[in-house]
N, C-alpha and C. Protein backbone atom coordinates (compact mmCIF):
# COMPACT_ATOMS: atom_id res chain seq x y z
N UNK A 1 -15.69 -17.84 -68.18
CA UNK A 1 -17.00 -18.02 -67.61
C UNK A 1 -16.97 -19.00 -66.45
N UNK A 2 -16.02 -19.83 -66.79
CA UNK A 2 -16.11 -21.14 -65.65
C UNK A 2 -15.28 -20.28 -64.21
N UNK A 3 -14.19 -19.42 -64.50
CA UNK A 3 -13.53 -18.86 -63.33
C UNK A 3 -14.56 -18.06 -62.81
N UNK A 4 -15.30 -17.27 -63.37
CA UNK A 4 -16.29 -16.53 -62.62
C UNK A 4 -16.89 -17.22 -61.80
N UNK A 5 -17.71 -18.48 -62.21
CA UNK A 5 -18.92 -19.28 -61.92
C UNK A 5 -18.27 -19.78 -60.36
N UNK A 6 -16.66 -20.38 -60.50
CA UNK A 6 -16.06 -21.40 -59.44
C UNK A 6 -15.99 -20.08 -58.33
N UNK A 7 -15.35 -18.54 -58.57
CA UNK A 7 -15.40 -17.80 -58.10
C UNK A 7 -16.53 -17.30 -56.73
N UNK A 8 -17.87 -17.54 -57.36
CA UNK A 8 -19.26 -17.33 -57.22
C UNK A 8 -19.30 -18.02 -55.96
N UNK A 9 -18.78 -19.05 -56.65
CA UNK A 9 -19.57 -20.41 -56.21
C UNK A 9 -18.59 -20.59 -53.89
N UNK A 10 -17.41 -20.41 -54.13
CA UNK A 10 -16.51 -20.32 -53.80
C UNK A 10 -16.48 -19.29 -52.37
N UNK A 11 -17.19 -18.22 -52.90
CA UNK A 11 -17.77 -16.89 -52.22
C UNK A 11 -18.89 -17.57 -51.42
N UNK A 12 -20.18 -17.79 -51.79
CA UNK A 12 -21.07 -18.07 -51.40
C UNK A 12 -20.81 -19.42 -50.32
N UNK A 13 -20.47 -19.81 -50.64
CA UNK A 13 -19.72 -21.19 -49.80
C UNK A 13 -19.36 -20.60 -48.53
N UNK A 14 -18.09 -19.46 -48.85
CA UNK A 14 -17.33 -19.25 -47.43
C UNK A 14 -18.53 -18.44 -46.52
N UNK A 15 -19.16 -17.76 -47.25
CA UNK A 15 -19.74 -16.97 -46.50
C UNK A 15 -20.95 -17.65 -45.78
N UNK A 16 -21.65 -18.87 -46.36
CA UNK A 16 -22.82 -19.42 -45.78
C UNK A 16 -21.86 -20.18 -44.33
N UNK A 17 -20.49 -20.78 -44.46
CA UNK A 17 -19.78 -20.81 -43.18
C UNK A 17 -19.22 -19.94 -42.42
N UNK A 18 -19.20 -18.50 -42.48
CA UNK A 18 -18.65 -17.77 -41.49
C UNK A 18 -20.18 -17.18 -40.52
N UNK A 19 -21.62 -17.43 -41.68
CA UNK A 19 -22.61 -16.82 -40.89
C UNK A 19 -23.53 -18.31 -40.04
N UNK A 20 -22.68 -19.40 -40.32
CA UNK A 20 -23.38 -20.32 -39.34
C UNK A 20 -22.28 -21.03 -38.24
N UNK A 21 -21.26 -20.81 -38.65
CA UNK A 21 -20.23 -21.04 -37.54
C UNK A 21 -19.69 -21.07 -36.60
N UNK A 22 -20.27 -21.49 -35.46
CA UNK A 22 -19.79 -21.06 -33.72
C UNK A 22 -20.72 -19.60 -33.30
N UNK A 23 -21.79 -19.35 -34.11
CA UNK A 23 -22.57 -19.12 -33.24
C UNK A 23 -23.94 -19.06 -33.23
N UNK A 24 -24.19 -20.32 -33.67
CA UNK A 24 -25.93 -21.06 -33.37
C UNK A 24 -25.86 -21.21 -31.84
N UNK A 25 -24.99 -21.89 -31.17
CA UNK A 25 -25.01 -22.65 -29.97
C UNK A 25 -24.37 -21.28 -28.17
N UNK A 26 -24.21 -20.23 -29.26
CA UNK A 26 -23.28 -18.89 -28.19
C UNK A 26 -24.47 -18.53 -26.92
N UNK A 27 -23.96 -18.92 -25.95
CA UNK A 27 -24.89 -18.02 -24.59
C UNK A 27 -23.92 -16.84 -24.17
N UNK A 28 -24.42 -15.74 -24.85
CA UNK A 28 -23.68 -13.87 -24.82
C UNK A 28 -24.15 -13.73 -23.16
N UNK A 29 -25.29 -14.65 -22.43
CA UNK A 29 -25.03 -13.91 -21.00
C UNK A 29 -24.27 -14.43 -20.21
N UNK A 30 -23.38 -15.31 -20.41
CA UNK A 30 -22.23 -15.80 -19.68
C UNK A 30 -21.54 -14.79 -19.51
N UNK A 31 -21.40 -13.59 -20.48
CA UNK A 31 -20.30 -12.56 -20.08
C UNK A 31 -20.52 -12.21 -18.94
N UNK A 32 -21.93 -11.91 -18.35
CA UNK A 32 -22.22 -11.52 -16.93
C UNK A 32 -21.11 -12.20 -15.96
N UNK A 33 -20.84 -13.13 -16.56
CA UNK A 33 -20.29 -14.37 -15.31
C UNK A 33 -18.73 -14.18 -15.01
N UNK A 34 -18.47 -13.17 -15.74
CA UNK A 34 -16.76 -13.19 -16.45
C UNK A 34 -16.19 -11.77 -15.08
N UNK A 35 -15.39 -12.35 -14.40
CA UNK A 35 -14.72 -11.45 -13.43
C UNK A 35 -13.23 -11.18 -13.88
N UNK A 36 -12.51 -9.92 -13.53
CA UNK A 36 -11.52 -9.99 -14.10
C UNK A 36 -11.21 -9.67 -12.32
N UNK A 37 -9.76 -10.43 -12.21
CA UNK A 37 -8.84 -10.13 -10.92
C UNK A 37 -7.68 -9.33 -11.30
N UNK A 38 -7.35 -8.67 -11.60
CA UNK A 38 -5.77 -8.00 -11.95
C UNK A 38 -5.16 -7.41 -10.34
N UNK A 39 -3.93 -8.12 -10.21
CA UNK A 39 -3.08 -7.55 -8.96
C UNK A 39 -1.65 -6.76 -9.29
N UNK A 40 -2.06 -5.15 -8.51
CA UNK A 40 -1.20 -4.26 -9.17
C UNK A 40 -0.74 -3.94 -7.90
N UNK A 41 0.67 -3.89 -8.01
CA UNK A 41 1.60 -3.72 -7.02
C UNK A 41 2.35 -2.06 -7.25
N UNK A 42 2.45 -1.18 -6.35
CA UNK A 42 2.75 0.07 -6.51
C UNK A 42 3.66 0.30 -4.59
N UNK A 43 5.12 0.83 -5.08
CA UNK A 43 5.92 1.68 -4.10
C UNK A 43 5.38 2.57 -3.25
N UNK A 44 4.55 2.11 -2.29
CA UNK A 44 4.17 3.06 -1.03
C UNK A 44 4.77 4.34 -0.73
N UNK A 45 5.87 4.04 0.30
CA UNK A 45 6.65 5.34 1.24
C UNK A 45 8.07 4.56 1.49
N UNK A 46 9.01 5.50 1.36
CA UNK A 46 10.10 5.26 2.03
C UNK A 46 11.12 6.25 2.39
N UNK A 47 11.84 6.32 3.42
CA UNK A 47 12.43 7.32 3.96
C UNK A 47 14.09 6.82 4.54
N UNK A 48 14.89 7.39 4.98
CA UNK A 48 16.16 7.41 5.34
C UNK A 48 16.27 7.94 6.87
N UNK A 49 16.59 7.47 7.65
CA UNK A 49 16.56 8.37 9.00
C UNK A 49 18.29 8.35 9.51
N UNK A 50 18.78 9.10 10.13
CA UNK A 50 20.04 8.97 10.67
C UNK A 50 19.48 9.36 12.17
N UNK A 51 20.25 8.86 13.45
CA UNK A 51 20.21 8.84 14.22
C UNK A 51 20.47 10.70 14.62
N UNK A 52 20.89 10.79 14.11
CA UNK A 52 20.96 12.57 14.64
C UNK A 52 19.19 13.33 14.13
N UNK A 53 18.72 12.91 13.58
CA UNK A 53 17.57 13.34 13.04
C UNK A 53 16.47 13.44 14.73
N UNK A 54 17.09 12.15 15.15
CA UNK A 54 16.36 12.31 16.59
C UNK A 54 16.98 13.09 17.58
N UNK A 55 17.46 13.99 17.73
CA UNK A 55 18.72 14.98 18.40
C UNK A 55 18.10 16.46 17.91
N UNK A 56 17.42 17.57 18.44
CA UNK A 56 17.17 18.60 18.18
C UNK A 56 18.84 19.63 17.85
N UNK A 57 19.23 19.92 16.32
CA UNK A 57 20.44 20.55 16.49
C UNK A 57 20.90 21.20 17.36
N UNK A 58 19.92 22.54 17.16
CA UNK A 58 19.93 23.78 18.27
C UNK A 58 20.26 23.79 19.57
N UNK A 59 19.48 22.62 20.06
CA UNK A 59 19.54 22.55 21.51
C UNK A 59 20.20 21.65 22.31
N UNK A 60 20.63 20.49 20.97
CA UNK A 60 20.61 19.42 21.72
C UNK A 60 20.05 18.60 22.49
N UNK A 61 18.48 18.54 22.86
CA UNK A 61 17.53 17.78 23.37
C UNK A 61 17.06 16.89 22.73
N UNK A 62 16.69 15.68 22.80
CA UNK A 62 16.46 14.35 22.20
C UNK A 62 15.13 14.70 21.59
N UNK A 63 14.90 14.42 20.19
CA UNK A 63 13.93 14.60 19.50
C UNK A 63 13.13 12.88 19.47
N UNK A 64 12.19 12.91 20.28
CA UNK A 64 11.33 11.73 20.55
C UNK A 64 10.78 10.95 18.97
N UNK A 65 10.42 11.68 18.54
CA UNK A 65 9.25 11.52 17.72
C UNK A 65 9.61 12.22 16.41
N UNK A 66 9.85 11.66 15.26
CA UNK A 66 10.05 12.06 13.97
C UNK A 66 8.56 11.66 12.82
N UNK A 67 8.24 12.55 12.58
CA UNK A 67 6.92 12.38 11.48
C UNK A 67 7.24 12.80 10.15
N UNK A 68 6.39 12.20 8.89
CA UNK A 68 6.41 12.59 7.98
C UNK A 68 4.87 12.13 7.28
N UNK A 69 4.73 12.98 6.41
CA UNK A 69 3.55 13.02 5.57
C UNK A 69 3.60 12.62 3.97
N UNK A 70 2.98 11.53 3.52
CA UNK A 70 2.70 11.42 2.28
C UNK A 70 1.46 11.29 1.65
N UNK A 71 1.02 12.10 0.25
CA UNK A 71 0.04 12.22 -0.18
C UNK A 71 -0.09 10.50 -1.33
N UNK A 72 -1.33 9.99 -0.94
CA UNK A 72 -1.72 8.96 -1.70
C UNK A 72 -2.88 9.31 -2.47
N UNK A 73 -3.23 10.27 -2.87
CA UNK A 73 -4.89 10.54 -4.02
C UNK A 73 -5.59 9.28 -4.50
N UNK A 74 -4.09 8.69 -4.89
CA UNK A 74 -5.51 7.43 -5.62
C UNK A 74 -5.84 6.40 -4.63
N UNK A 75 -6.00 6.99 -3.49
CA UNK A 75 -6.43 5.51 -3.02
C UNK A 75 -7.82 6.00 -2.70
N UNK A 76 -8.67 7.41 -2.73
CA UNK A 76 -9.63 7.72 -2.66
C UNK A 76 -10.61 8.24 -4.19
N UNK A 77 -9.94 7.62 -4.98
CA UNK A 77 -10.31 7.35 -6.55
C UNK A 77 -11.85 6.34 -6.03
N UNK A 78 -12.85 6.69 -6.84
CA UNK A 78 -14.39 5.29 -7.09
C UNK A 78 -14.02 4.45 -7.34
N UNK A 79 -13.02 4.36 -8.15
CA UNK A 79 -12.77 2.83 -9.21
C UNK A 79 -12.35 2.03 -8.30
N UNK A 80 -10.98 2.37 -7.53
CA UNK A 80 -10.52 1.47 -6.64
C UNK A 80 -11.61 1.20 -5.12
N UNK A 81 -12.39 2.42 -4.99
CA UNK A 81 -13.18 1.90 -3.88
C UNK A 81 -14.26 0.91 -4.06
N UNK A 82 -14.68 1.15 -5.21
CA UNK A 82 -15.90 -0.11 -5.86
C UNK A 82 -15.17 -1.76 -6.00
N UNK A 83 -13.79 -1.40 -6.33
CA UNK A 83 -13.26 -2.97 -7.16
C UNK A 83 -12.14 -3.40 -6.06
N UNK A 84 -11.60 -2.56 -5.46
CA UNK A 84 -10.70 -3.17 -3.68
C UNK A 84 -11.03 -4.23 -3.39
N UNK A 85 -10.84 -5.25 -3.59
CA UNK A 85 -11.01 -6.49 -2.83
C UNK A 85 -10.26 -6.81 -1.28
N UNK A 86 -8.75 -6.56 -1.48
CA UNK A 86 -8.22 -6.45 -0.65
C UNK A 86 -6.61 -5.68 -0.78
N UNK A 87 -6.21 -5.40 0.00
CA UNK A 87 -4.84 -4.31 0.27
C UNK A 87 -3.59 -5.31 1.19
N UNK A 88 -2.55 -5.40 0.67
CA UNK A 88 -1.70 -6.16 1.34
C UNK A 88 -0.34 -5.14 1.24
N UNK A 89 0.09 -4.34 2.64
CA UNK A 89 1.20 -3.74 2.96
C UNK A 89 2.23 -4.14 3.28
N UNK A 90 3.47 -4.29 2.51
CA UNK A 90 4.49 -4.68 2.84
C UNK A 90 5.29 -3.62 3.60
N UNK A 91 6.18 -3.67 4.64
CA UNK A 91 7.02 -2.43 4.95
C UNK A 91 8.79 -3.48 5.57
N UNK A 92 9.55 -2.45 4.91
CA UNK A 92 10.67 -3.65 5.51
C UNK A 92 12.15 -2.48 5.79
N UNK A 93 12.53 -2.58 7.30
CA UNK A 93 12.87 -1.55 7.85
C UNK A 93 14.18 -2.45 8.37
N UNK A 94 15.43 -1.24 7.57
CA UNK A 94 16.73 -1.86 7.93
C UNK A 94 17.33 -0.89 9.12
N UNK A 95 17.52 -1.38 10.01
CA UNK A 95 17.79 -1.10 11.34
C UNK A 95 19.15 -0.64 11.54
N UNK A 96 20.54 0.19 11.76
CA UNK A 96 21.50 0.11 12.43
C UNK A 96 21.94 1.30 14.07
N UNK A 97 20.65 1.89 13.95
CA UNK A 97 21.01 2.26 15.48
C UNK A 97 20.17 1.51 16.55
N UNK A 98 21.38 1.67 17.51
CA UNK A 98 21.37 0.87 18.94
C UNK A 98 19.70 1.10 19.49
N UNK A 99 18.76 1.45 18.71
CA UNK A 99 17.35 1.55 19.51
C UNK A 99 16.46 0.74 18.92
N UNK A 100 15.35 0.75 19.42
CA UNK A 100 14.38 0.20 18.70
C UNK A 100 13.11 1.23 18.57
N UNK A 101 12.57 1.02 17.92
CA UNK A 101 11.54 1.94 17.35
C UNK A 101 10.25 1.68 17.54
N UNK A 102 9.09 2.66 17.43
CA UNK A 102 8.01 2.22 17.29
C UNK A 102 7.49 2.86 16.22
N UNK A 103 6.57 2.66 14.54
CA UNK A 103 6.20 3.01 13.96
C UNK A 103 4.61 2.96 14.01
N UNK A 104 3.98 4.13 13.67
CA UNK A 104 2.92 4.25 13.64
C UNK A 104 2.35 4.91 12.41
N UNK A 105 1.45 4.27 11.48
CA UNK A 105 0.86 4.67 9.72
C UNK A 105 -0.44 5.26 9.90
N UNK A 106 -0.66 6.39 10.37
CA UNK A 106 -2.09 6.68 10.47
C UNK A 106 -2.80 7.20 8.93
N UNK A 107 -3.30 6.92 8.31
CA UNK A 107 -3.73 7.01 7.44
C UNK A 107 -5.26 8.31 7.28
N UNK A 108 -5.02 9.64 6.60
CA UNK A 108 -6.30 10.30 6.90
C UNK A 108 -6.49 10.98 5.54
N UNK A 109 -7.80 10.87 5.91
CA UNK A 109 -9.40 11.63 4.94
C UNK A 109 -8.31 13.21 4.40
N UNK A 110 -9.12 14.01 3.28
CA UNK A 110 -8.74 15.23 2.87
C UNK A 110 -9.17 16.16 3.86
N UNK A 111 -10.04 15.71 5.02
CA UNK A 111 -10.57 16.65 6.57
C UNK A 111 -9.59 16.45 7.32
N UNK A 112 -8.46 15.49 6.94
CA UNK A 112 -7.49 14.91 8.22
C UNK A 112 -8.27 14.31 9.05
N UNK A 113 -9.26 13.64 8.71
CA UNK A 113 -9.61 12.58 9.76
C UNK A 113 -9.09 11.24 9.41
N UNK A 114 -8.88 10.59 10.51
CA UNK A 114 -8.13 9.38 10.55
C UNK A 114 -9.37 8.30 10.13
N UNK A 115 -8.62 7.41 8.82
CA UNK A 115 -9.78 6.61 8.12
C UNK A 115 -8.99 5.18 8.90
N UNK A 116 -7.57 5.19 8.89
CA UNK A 116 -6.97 3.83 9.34
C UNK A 116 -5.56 3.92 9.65
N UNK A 117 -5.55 2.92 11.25
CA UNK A 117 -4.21 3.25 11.43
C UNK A 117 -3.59 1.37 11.11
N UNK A 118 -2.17 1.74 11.60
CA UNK A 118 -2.12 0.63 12.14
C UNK A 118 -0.11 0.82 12.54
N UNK A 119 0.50 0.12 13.68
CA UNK A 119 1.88 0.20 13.98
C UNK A 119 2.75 -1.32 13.96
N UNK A 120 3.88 -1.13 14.03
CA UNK A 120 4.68 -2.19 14.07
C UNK A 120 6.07 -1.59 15.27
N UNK A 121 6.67 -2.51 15.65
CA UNK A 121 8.00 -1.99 16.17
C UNK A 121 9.45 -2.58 15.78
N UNK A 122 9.92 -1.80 15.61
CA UNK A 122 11.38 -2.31 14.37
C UNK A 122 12.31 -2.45 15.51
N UNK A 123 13.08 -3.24 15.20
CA UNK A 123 14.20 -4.21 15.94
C UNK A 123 15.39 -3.17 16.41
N UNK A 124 16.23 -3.33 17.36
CA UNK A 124 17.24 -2.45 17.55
C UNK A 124 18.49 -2.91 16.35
N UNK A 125 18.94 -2.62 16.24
CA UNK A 125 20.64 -2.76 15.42
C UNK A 125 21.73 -2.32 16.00
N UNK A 126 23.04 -2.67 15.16
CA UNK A 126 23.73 -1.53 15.20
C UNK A 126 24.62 -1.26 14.14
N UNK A 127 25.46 -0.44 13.84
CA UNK A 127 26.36 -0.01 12.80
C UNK A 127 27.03 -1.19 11.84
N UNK A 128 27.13 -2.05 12.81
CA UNK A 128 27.74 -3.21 12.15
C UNK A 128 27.30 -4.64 11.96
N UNK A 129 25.93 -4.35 12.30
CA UNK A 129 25.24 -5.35 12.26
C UNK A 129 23.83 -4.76 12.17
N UNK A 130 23.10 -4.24 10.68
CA UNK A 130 21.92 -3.52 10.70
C UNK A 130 21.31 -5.03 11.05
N UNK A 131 20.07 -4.62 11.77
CA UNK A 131 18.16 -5.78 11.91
C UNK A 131 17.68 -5.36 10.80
N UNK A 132 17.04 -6.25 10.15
CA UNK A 132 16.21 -5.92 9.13
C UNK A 132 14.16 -6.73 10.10
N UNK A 133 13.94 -5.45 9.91
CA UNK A 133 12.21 -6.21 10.67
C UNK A 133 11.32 -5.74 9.00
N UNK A 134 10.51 -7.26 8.99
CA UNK A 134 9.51 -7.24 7.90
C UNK A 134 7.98 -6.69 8.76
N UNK A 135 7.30 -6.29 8.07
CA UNK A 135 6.18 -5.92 8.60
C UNK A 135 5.04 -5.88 7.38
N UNK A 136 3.75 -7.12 7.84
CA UNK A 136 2.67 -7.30 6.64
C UNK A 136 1.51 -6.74 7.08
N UNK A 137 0.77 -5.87 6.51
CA UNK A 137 -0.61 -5.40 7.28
C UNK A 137 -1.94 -5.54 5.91
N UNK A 138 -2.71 -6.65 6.11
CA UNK A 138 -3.33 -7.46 5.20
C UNK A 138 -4.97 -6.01 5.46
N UNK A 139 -5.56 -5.95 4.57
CA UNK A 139 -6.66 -4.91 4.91
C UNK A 139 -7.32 -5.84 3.94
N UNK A 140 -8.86 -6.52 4.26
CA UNK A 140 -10.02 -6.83 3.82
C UNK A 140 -11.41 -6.57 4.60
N UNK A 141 -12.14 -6.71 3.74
CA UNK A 141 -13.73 -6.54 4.61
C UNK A 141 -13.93 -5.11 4.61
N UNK A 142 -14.48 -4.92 5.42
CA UNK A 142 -14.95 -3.47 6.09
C UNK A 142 -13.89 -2.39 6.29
N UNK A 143 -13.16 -2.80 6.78
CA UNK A 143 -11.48 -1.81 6.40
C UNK A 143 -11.26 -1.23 5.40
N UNK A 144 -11.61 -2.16 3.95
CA UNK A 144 -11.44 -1.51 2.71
C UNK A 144 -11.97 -0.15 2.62
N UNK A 145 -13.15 -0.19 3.06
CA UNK A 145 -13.82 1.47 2.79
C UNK A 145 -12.95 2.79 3.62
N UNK A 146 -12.48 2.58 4.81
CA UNK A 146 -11.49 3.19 5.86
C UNK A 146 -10.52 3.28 5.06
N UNK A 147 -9.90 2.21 4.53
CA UNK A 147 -8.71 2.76 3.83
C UNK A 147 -8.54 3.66 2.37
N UNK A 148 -9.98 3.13 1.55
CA UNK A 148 -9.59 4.10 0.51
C UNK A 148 -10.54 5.22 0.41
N UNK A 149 -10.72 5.72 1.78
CA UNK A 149 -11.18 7.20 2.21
C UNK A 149 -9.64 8.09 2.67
N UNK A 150 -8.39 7.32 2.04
CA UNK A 150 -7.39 8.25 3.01
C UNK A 150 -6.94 8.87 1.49
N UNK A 151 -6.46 9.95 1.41
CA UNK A 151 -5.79 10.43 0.72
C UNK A 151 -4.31 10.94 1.18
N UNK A 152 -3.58 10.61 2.18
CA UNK A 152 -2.23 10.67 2.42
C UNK A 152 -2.11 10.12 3.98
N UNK A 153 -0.84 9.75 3.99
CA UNK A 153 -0.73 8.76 5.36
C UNK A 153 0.39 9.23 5.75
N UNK A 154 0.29 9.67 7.09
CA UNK A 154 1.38 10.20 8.18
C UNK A 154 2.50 9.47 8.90
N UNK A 155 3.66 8.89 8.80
CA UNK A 155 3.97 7.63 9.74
C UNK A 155 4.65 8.28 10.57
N UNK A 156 4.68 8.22 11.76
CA UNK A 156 5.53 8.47 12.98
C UNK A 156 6.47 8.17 13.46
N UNK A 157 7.80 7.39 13.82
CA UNK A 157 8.65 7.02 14.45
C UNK A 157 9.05 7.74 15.68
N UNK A 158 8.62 7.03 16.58
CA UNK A 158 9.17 6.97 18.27
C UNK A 158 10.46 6.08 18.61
N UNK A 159 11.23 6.80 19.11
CA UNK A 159 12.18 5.79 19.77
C UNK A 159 11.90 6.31 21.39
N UNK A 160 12.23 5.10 22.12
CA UNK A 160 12.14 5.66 23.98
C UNK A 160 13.19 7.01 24.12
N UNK A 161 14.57 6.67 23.53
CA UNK A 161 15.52 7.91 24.26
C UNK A 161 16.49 8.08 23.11
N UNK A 162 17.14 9.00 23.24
CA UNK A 162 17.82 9.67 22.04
C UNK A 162 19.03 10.23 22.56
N UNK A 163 20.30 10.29 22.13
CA UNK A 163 21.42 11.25 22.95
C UNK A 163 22.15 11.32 21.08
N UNK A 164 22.95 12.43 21.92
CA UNK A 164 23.96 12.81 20.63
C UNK A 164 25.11 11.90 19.92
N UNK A 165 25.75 11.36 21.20
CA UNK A 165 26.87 10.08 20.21
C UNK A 165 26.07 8.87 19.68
N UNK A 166 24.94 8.81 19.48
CA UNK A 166 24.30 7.39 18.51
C UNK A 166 24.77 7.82 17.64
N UNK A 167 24.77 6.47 16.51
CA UNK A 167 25.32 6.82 14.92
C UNK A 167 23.90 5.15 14.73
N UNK A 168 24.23 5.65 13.32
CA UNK A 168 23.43 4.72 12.62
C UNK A 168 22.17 5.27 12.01
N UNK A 169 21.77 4.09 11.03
CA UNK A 169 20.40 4.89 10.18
C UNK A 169 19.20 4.05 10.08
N UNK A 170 17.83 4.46 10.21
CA UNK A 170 17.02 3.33 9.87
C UNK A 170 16.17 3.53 8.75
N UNK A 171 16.23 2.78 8.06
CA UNK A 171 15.88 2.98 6.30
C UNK A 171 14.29 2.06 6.34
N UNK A 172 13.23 2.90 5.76
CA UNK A 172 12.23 2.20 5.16
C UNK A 172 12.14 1.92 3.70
N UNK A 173 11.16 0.75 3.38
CA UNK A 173 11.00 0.79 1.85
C UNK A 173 9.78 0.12 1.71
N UNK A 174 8.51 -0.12 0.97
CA UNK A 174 7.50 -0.26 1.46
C UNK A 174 6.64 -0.46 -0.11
N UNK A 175 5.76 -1.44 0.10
CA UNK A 175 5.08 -1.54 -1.33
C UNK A 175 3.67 -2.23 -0.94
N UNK A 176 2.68 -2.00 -1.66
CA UNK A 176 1.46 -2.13 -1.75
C UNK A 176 1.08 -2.99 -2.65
N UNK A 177 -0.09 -4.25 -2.30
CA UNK A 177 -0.31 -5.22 -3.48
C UNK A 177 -1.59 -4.48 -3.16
N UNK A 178 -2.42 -4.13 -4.17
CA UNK A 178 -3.69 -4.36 -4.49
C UNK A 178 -4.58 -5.30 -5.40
N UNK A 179 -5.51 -6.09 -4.82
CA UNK A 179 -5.82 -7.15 -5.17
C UNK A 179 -7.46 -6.86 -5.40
N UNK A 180 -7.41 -6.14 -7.08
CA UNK A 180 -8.66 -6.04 -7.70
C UNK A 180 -9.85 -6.86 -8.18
N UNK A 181 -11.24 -6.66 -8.15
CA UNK A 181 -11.78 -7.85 -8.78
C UNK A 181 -13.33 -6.84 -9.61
N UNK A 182 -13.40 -6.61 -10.70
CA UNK A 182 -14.60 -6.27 -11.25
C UNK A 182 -14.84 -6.92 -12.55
C-alpha cells in the first residue's frame, strides 16, 4: 500500500513539474524573429579546350570564337528566387596556350533572353608554364532577380588569332556560393 501511495505520490509530483516548467515565461512570437542563413556551394561549368579546338579541321581557318551551353534549371526554381540573398561566382582558368582570351557568361531566360551577363579575360600561358587567372563575379540587389530568371548560361571564348602549330590547353573549373536567408 505504501509503494502504491509513494508511487502516486511521485507521479503527480513529476508531472505538476513538467506542466509548469519553462513555459510560464515562453514568448512563441519570437519565432517570427528567427532567420535561417544556410550557404550552399554547388560546381557551376567546366570545360577543357585544346588549342586546335580554335583551328577549323576541314579548312584550316582559325576558329575565333568557341561557345558552349549549359543548362542550370534550378536557378529559376521560387524558392531560390524568394530566399537569394546573394550569388558569389568563382571561375579559375588554367592557361597554357601562347594567347589570351576573352570570356564571356551570358546567362538566358527559357525564351533565350539574356537575364545576365558578365566577362573576364584569362592570361596568356604557355606549355611550360600554364597562367592560372581567378575570376569573382559577386551578384546582389536587383541582379538577383536577372540572375535567377536564367535557366542555362552560354560562355564564349574569343581569342584575337588562331593558327595551326599552337599547342596548349585552357581548362575551366568554376563553383557557385549561394548565400540564402529565409
Amino acid at each position: 500500500m505504501i509503494k502504491i501511495n509513494l508511487k502516486f505520490f511521485i507521479f503527480v509530483a513529476l508531472c505538476c513539474l513538467f506542466f509548469s516548467a519553462c513555459v510560464k515565461d515562453t514568448d512563441f512570437d519570437q519565432a517570427d524573429d528567427i532567420v535561417l542563413s544556410p550557404v550552399v556551394e554547388l560546381d557551376l561549368i567546366y570545360f577543357n579546350l585544346r588549342a586546335s579546338d580554335f583551328v577549323d579541321t576541314v579548312t584550316g581557318n582559325p576558329r575565333l570564337t568557341v561557345t558552349d551551353t549549359t543548362e542550370i534549371e534550378f536557378l529559376d526554381g521560387s524558392f531560390l528566387q524568394e530566399n537569394l540573398a546573394r550569388a558569389e561566382f568563382y571561375f579559375k582558368f588554367t592557361n597554357s596556350i601562347p594567347r589570351s582570351f576573352e570570356v564571356d557568361f551570358q546567362f538566358l531566360s527559357e525564351a533565350n533572353d539574356t537575364t545576365y551577363t558578365t566577362q573576364t579575360v584569362v592570361n596568356e600561358g604557355s606549355v611550360s608554364s600554364p597562367v592560372i587567372t581567378e575570376f569573382i563575379e559577386n551578384v546582389e540587389g536587383e541582379q538577383i532577380l536577372q540572375l535567377t530568371s536564367a535557366d542555362k548560361v552560354v560562355v564564349s571564348v574569343t581569342v584575337p588569332s588562331s593558327t595551326v602549330n599552337v599547342s596548349g590547353e585552357l581548362n575551366l573549373k568554376s563553383k557557385t556560393t549561394y548565400f540564402l536567408e529565409y
